[in-house]
Protein backbone atom coordinates (compact mmCIF):
# COMPACT_ATOMS: atom_id res chain seq x y z
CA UNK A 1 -102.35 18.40 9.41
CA UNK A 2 -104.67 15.60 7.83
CA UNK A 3 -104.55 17.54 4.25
CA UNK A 4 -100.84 17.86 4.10
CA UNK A 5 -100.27 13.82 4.64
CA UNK A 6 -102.85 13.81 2.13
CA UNK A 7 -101.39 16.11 -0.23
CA UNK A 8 -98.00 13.80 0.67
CA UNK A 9 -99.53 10.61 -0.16
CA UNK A 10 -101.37 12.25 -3.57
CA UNK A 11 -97.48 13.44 -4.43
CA UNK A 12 -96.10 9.80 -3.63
CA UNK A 13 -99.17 8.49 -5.98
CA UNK A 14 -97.62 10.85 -8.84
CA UNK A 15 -94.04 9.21 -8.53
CA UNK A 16 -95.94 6.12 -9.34
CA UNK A 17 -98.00 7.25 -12.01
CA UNK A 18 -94.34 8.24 -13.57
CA UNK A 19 -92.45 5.48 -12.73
CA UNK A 20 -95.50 3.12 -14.39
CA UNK A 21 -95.49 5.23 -17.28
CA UNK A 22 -92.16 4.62 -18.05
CA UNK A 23 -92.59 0.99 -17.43
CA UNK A 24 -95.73 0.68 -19.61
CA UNK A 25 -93.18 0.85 -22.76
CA UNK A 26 -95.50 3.55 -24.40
CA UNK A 27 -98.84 1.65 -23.12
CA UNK A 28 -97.90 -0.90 -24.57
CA UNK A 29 -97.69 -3.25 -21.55
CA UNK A 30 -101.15 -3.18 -20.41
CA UNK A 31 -100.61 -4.05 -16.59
CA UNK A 32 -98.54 -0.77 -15.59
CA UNK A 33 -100.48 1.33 -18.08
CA UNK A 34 -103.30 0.88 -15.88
CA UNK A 35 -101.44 0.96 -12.79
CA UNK A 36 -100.11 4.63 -14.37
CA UNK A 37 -104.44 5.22 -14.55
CA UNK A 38 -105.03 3.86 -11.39
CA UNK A 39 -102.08 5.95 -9.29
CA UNK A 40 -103.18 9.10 -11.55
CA UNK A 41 -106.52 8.62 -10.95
CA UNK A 42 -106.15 8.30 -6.96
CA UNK A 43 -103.18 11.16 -6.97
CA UNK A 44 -105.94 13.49 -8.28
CA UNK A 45 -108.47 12.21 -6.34
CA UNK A 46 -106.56 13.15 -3.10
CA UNK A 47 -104.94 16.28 -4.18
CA UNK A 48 -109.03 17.76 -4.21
CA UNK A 49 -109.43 16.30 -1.27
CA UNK A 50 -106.61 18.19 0.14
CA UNK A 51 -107.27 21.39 -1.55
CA UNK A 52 -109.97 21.53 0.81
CA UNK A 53 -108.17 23.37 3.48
CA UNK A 54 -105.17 24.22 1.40
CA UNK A 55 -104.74 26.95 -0.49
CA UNK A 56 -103.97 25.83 -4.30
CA UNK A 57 -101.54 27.86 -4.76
CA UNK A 58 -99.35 25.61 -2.20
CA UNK A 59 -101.18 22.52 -2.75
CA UNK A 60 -100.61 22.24 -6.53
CA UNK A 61 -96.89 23.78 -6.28
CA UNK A 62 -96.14 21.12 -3.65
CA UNK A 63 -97.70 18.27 -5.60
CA UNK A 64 -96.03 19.07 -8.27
CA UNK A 65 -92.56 19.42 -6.66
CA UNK A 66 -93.15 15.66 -4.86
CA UNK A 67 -93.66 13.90 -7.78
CA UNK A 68 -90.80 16.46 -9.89
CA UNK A 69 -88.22 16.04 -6.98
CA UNK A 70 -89.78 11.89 -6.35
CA UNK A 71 -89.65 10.97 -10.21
CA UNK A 72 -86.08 12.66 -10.52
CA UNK A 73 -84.86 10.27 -7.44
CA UNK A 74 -86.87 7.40 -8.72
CA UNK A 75 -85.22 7.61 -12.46
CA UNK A 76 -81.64 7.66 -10.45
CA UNK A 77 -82.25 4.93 -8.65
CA UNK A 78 -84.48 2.78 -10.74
CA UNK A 79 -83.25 3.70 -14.46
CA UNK A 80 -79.66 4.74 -14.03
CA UNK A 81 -79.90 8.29 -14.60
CA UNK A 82 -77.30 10.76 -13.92
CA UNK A 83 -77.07 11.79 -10.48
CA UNK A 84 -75.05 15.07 -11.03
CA UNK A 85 -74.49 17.70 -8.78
CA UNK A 86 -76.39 20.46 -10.92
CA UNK A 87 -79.56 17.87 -10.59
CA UNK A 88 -79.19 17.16 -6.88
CA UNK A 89 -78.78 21.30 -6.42
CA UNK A 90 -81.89 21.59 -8.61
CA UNK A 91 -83.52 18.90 -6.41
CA UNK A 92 -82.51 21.11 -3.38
CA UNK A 93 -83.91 24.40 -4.97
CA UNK A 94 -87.45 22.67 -5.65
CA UNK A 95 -87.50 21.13 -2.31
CA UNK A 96 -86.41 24.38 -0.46
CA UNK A 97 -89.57 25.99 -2.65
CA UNK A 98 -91.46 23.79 -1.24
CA UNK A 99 -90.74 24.34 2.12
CA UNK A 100 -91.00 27.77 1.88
CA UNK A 101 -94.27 27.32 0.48
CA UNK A 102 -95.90 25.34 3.59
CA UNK A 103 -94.58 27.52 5.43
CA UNK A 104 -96.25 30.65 4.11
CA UNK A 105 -99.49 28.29 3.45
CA UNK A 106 -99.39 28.11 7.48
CA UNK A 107 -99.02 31.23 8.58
C-alpha cells in the first residue's frame, strides 16, 4: 500500500512540474523553473522508489495518467482552458485505465 501513495504523491509532483513549467514563461522566470527541476526531480525520485514493488508496466501508466488527467484539471482551473465534455470523457477514459490497471497490478 506504501508504493501506491508513493506512486500518488510522485504523480501529484508531476502536476507541479507542469503547472511550474508553464509558469516559468519558457525558463525564463528563474524561481518556478527550478521549482519545475525540483518537483521533476523528486517525481522521479519517488516513482523508482515505487517501482520497487510495482510492476512498471502499472507504475509508469499510472504516473503518467496522474499528472495527464492532474495537468488537464490544473490548466482548467488555473489557465482557463476549455472544460468540454469530449475532455472531461477523455479524462474519464484515462482515469478508468487507470483503475483497471491497479487493479490487475493487484491481483
Amino acid at each position: 500500500m506504501t508504493s501506491w501513495i508513493i506512486l500518488g504523491l510522485a504523480g501529484l509532483l508531476e502536476v507541479v512540474f507542469a503547472v511550474a513549467l508553464k509558469q516559468s514563461r519558457g525558463l525564463s522566470h528563474l524561481p518556478m523553473a527550478v521549482l519545475a527541476g525540483i518537483a521533476m526531480l523528486c517525481s522521479l525520485t519517488l516513482l523508482a522508489l515505487a517501482m520497487r514493488s510495482i510492476p512498471v508496466s502499472a507504475a509508469y501508466a499510472i504516473w503518467t495518467g496522474i499528472g495527464a488527467v492532474g495537468t488537464v484539471v490544473a490548466g482548467i482551473l488555473l489557465f482557463g482552458e476549455a472544460a468540454s465534455v469530449l475532455r472531461v470523457t477523455s479524462l474519464s477514459l484515462i482515469l478508468a485505465g487507470m483503475v483497471g490497471l491497479k487493479l490487475g497490478a493487484d491481483a
